[in-house]
Protein backbone atom coordinates (compact mmCIF):
# COMPACT_ATOMS: atom_id res chain seq x y z
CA UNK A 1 80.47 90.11 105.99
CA UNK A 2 80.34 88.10 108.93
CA UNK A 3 81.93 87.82 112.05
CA UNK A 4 84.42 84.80 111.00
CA UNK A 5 85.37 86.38 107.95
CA UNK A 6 85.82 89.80 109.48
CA UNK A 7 87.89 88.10 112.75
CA UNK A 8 89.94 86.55 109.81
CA UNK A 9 90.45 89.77 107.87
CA UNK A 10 91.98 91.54 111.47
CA UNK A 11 94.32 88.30 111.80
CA UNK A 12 95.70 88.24 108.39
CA UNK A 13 96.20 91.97 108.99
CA UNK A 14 97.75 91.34 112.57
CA UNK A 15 99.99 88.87 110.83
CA UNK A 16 100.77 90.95 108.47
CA UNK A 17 102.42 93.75 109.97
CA UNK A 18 104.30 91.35 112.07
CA UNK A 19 105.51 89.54 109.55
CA UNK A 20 107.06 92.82 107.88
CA UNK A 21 108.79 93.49 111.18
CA UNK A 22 110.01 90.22 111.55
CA UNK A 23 111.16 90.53 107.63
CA UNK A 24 113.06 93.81 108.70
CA UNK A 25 114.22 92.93 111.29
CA UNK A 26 115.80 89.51 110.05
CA UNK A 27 117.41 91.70 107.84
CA UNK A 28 118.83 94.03 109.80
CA UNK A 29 120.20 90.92 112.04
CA UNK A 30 122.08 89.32 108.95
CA UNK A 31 123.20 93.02 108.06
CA UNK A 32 125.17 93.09 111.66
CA UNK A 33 126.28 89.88 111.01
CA UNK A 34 128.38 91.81 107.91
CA UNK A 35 126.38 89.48 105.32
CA UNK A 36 125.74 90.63 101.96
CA UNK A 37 122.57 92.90 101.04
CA UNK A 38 121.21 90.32 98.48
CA UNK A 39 122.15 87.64 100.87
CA UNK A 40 120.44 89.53 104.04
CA UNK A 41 117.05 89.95 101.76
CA UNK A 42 116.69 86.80 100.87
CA UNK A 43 117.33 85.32 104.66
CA UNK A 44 114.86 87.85 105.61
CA UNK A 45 112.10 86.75 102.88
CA UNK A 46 112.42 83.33 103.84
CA UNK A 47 112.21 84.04 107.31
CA UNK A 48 108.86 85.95 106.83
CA UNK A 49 107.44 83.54 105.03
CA UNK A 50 107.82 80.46 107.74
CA UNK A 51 106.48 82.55 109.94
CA UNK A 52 103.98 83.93 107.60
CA UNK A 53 102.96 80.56 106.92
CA UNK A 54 103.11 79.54 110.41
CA UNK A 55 100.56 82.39 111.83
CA UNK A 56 98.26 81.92 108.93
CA UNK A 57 97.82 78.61 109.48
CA UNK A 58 97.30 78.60 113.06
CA UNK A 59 95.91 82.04 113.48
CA UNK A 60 93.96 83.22 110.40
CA UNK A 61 93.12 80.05 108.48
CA UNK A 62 92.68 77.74 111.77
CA UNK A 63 94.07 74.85 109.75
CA UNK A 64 92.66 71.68 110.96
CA UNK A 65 94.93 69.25 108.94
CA UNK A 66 97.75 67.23 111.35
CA UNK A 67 99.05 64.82 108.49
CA UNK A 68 102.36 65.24 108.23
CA UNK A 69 101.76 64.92 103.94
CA UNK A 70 98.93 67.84 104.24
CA UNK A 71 101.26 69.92 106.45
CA UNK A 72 104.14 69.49 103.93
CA UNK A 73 101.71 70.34 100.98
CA UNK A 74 99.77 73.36 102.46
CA UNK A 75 103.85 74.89 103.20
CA UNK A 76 104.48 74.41 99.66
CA UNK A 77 101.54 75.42 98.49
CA UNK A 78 102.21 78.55 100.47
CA UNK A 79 105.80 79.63 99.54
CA UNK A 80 104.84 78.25 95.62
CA UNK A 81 102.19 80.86 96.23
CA UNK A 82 104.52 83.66 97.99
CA UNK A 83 106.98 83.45 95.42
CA UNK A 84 104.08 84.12 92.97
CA UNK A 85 103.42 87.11 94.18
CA UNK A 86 106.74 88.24 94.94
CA UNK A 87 106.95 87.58 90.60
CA UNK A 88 103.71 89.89 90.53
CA UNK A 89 105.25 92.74 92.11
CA UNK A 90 108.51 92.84 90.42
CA UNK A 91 106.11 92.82 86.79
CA UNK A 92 104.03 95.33 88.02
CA UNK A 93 106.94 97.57 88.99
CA UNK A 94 108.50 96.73 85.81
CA UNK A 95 105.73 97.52 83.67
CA UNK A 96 103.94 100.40 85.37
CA UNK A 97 106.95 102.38 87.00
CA UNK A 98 110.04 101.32 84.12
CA UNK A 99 107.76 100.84 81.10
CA UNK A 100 104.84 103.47 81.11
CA UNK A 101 106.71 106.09 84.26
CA UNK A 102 104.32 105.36 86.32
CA UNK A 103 105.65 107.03 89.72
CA UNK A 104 107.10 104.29 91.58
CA UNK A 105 106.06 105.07 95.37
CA UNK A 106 102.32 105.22 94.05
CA UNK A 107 103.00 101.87 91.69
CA UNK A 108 104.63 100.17 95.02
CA UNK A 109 101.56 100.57 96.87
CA UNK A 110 99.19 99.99 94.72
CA UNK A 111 101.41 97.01 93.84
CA UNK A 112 101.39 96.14 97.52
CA UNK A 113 97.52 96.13 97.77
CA UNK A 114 96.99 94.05 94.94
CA UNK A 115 99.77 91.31 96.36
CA UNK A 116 98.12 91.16 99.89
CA UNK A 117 94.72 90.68 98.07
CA UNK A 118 96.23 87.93 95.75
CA UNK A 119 97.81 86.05 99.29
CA UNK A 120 94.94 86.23 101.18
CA UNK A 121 92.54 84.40 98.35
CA UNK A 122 94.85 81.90 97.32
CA UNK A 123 95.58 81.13 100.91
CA UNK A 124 91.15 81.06 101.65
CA UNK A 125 90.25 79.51 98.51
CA UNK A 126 93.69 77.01 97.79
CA UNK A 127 96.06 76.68 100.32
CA UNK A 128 94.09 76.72 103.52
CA UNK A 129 90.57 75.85 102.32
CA UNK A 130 88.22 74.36 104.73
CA UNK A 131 87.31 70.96 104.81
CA UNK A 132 90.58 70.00 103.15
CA UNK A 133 92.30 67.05 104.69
């Protein structure tokens, strides 16, 4: 591994955990605001995700592209790629903690693992990939 890819693995991670606090606490902003659990969740997802998106691209990925058409494109191809994975997890849960009793905590995680793995190649590989203009 070298040093870009390892600087890049510690800024995903870095925007990582601040995305989850910015997901919770998004939440728990909409929750004081008396708005509805499902309602609350989903402002809180999409909330995490701009700014997911945002700190990837300029932080992790270094995204070079300033077209306003690549810009639009790379988001999509980000949330299209977030809401993906957010599909993976709920079948993984389904299958391995409803279907087989797979205990859920341990499913979740490894669950988790496999999602953050997914989001980080699709976003080297597809959605952020060098060179693209």
């Amino acid at each position: 591994m070298n040093f870009k890819s390892l600087k890049q693995l510690i800024a995903y991670g870095i925007c990582g955990v601040l995305t989850t606090i910015i997901n919770i606490f998004a939440y728990w902003l909409a929750r004081k605001f008396d708005v509805s659990i499902a309602s609350s969740t989903t402002i809180a997802w999409l909330v995490a995700v701009l700014f997911a998106y945002w700190s990837n691209r300029k932080f992790v990925f270094e995204s070079t592209n300033t077209s306003l058409i690549a810009i639009f494109f790379e988001a999509v191809y980000f949330f299209m790629c977030r809401i993906a994975t957010g599909l993976l997890d709920i079948a993984i849960m389904y299958v391995f903690a409803d279907l087989l009793g797979c205990h859920e905590v341990i499913t979740k995680a490894v669950s988790n693992i496999i999602v953050i793995i997914v989001n980080y190649v699709a976003s080297k590989l597809f959605i952020f990939k060098e060179g693209k203009k």
